[in-house]
C-alpha atoms as a PDB file:
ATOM      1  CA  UNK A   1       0.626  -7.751 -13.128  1.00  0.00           C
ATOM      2  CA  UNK A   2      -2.581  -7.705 -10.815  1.00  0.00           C
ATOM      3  CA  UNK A   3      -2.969 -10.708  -8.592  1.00  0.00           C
ATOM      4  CA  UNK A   4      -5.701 -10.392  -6.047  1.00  0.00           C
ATOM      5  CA  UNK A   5      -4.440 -13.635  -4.302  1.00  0.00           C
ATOM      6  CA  UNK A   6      -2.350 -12.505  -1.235  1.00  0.00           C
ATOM      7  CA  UNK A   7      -0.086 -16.494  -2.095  1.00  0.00           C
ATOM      8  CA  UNK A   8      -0.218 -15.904  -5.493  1.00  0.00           C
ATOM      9  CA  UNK A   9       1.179 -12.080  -5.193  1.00  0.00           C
ATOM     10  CA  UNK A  10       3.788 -13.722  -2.743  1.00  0.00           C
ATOM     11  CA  UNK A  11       5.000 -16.143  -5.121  1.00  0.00           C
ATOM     12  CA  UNK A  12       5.339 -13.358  -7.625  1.00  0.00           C
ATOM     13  CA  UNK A  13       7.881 -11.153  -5.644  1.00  0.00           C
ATOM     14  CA  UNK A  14      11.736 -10.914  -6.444  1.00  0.00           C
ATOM     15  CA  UNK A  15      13.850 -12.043  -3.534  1.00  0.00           C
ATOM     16  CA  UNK A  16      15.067  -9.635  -1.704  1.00  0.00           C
ATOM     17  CA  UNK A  17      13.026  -6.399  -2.806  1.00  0.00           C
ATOM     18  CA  UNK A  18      10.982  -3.956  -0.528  1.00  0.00           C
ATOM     19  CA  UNK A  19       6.881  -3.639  -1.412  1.00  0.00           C
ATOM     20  CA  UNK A  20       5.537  -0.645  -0.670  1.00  0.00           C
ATOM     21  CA  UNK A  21       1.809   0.051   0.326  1.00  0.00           C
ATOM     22  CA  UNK A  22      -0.726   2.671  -0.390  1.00  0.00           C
ATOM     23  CA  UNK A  23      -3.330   3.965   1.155  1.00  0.00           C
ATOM     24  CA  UNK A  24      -5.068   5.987  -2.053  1.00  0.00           C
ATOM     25  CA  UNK A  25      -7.384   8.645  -0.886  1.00  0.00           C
ATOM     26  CA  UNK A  26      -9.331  11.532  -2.787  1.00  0.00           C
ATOM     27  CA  UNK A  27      -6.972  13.905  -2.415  1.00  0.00           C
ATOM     28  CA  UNK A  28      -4.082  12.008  -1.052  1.00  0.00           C
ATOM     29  CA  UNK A  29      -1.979   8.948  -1.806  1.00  0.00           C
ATOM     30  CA  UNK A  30      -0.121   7.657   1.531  1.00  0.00           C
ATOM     31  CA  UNK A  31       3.270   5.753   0.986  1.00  0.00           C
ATOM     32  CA  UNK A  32       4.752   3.003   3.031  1.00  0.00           C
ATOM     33  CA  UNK A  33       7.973   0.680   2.105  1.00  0.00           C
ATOM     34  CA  UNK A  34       9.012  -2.701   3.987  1.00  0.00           C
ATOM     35  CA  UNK A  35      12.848  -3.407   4.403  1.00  0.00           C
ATOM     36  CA  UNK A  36      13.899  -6.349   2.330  1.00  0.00           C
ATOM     37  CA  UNK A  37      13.569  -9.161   4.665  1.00  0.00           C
ATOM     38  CA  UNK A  38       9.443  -7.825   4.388  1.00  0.00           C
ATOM     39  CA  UNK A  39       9.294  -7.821   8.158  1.00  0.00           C
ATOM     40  CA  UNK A  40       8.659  -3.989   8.931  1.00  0.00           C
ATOM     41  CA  UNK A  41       6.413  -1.616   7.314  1.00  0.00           C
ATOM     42  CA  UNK A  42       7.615   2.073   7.804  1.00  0.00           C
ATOM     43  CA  UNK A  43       5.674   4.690   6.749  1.00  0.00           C
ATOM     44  CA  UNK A  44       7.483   7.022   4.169  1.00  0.00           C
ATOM     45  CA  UNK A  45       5.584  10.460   2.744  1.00  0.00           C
ATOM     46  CA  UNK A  46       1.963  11.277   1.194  1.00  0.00           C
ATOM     47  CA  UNK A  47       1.683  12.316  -1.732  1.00  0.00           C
ATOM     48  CA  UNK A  48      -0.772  14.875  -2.779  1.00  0.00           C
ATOM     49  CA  UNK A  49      -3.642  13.853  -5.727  1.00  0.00           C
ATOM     50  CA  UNK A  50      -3.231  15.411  -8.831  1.00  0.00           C
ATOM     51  CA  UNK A  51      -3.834  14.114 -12.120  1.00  0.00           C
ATOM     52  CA  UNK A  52      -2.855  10.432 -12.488  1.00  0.00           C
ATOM     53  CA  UNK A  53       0.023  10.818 -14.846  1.00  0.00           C
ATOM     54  CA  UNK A  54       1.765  13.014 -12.167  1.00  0.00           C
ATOM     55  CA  UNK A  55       0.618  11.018  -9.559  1.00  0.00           C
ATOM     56  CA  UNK A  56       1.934   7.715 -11.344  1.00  0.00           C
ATOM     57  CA  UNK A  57       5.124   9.736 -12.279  1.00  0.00           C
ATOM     58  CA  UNK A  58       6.329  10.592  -8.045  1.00  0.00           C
ATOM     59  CA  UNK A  59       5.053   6.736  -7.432  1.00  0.00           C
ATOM     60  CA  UNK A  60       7.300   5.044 -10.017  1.00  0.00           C
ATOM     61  CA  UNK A  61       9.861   7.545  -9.034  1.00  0.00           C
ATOM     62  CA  UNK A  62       9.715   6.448  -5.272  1.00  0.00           C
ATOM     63  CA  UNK A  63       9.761   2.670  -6.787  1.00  0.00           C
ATOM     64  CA  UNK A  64      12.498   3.189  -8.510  1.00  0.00           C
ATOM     65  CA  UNK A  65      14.590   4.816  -5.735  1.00  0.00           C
ATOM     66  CA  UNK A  66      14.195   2.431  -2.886  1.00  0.00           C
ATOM     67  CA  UNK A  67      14.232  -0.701  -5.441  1.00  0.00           C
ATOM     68  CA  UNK A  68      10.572  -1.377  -4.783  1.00  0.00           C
ATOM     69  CA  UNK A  69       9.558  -5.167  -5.886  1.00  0.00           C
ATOM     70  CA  UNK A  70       5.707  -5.548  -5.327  1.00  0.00           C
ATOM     71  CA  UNK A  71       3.381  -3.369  -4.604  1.00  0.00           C
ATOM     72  CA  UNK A  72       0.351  -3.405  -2.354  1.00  0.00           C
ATOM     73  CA  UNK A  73      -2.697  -0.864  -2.643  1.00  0.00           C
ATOM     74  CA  UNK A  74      -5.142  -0.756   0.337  1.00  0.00           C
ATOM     75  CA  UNK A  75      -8.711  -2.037  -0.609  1.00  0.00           C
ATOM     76  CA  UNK A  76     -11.412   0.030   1.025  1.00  0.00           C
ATOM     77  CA  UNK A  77     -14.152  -2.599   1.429  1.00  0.00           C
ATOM     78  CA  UNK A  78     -17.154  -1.636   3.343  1.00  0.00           C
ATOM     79  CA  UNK A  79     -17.824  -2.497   6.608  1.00  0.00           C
ATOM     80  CA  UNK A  80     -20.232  -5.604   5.276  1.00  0.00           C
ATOM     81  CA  UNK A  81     -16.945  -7.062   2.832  1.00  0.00           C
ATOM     82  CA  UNK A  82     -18.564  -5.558  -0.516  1.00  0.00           C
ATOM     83  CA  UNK A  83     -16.955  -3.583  -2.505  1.00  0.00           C
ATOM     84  CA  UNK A  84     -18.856  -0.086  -3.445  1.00  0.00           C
ATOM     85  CA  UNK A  85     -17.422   2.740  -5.706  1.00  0.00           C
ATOM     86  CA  UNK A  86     -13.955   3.347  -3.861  1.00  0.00           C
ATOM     87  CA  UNK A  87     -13.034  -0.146  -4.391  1.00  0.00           C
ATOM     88  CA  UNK A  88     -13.580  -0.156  -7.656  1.00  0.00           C
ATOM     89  CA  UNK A  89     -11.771   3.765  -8.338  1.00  0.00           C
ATOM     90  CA  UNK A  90      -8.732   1.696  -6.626  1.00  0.00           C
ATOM     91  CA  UNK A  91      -9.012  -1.411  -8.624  1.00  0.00           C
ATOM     92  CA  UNK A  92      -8.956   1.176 -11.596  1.00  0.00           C
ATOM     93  CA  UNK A  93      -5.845   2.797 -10.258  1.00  0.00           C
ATOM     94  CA  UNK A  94      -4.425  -0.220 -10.155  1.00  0.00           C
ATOM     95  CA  UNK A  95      -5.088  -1.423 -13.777  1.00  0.00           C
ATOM     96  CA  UNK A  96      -3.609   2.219 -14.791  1.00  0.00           C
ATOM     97  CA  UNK A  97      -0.224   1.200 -12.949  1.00  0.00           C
ATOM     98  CA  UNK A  98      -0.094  -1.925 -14.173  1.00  0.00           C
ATOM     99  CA  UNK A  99      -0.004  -0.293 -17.711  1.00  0.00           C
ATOM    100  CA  UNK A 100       2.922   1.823 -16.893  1.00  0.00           C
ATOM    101  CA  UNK A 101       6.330   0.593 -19.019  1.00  0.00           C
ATOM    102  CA  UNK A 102       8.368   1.280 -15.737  1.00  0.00           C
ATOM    103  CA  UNK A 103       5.731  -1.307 -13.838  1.00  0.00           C
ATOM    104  CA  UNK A 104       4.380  -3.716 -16.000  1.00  0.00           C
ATOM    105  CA  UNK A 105       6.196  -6.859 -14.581  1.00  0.00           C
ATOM    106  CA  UNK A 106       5.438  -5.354 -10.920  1.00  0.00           C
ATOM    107  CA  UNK A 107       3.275  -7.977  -8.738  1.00  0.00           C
ATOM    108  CA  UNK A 108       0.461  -4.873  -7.961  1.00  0.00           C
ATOM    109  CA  UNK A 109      -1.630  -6.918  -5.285  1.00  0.00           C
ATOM    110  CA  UNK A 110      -4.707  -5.681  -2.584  1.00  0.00           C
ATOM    111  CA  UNK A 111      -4.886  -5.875   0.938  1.00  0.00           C
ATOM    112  CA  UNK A 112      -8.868  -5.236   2.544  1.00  0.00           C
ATOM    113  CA  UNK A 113      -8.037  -1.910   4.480  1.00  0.00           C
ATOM    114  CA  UNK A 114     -10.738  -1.710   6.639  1.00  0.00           C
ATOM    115  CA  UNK A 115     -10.469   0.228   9.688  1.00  0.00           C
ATOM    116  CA  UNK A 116      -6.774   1.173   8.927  1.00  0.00           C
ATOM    117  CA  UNK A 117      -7.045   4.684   9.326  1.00  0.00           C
ATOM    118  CA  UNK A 118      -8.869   4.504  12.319  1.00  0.00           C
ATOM    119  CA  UNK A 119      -5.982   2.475  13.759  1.00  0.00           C
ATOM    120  CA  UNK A 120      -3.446   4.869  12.353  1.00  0.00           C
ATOM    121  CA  UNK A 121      -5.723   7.679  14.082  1.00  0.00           C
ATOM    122  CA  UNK A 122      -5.105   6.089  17.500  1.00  0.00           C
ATOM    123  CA  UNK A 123      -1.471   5.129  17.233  1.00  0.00           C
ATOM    124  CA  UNK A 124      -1.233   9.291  16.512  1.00  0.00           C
ATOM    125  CA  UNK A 125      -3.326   9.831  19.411  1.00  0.00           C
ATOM    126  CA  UNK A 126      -1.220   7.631  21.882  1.00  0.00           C
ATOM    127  CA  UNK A 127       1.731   9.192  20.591  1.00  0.00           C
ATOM    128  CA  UNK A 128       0.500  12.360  21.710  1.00  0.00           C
ATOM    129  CA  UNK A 129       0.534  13.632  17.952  1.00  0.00           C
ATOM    130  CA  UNK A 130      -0.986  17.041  17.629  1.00  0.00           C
ATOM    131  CA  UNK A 131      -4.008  17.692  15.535  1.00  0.00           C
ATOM    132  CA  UNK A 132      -2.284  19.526  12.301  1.00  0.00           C
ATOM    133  CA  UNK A 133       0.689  16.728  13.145  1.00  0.00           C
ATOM    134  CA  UNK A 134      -1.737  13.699  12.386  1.00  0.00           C
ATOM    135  CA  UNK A 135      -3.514  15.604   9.589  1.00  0.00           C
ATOM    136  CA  UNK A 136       0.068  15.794   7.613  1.00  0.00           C
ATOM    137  CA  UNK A 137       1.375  12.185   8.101  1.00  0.00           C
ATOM    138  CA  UNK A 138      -2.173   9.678   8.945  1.00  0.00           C
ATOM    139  CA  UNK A 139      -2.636   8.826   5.297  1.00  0.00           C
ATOM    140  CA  UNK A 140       1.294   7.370   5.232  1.00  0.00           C
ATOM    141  CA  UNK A 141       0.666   5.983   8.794  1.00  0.00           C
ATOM    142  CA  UNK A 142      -2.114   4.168   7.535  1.00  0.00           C
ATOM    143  CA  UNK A 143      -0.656   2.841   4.909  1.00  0.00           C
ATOM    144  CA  UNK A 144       1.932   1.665   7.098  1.00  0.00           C
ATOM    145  CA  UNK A 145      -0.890  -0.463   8.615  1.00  0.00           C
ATOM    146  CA  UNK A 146      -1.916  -1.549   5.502  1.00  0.00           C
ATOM    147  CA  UNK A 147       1.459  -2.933   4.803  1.00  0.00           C
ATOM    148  CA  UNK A 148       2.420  -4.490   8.088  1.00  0.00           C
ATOM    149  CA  UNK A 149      -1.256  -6.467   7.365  1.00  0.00           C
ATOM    150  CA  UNK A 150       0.386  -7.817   3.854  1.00  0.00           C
ATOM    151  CA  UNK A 151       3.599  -8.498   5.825  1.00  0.00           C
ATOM    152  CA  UNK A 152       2.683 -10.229   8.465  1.00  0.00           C
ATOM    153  CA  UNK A 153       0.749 -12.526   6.434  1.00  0.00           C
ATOM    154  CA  UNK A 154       3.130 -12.981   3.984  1.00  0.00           C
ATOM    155  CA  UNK A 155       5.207 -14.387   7.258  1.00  0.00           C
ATOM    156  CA  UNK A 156       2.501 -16.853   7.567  1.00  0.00           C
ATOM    157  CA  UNK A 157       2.525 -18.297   4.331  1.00  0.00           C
ATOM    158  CA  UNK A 158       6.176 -18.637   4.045  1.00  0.00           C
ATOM    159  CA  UNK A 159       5.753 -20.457   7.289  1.00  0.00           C
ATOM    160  CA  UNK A 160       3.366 -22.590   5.618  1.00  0.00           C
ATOM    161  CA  UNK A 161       5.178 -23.396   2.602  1.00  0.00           C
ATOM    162  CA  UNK A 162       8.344 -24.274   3.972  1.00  0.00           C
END
């Protein structure tokens, strides 16, 4: 189930169950789980682009493995808040998981990723990271960002409603 509502996909997750974020690329999907208090995003693998059944098929697989109960896919606005072509090739790959028997009850929600990568990029670059280094793991490091975003505003809301 889609929910673009960041309270309304909180109020859809299962207690106690990871989310996992994506940072969907061309040629790349980046992968990054929470723990299941959803206070830590760690970045996990990338997964390279294929066609979307195989791509769909080492995503559910990764789901399925680490008992995945959300899942949030980075929304590359533009710089002005639109959305232009990318947003809507990842609101597509979205309504394709959503489809999915193994996902179908899954809260699938969005989280505007703007500038992630370019904060993943410097974390690498503090870290001393070399150059083919950063070019294997900055697609799961920025989804890492993406998901710590989601997190730490799903901390806020709790804090709200309780």
């Amino acid at each position: 189930m889609i929910l673009d509502d960041v309270a309304e996909f909180a109020a859809a997750l299962p207690p106690m169950q990871a989310i996992a974020g994506l940072d969907l690329g061309e040629k790349t999907i980046g992968v990054a789980v929470s723990d299941n208090f959803l206070s830590v995003a760690t970045p996990l693998q990338t997964i390279r682009r294929r066609k979307f059944g195989l791509d769909a098929a080492a995503l559910v697989q990764i789901l399925a493995a680490r008992r995945i109960g959300g899942l949030v896919l980075g929304l590359p606005r533009n710089m002005d808040g639109s959305e232009g072509p990318r947003c809507q090739s990842t609101r597509a790959f979205a309504r394709n998981l959503a489809r999915l028997p193994e996902l179908v009850d899954m809260p699938i929600g969005f989280w505007d990723e703007r500038l992630s990568t370019v904060a993943a990029e410097r974390a690498l670059l503090e870290a001393d990271t070399s150059r083919k280094r950063r070019a294997e793991v900055i697609d799961h490091v920025a989804a890492g960002f993406i998901l710590q975003g989601v997190l730490d505003r799903l901390r806020v809301l709790k804090g709200v409603i309780e």
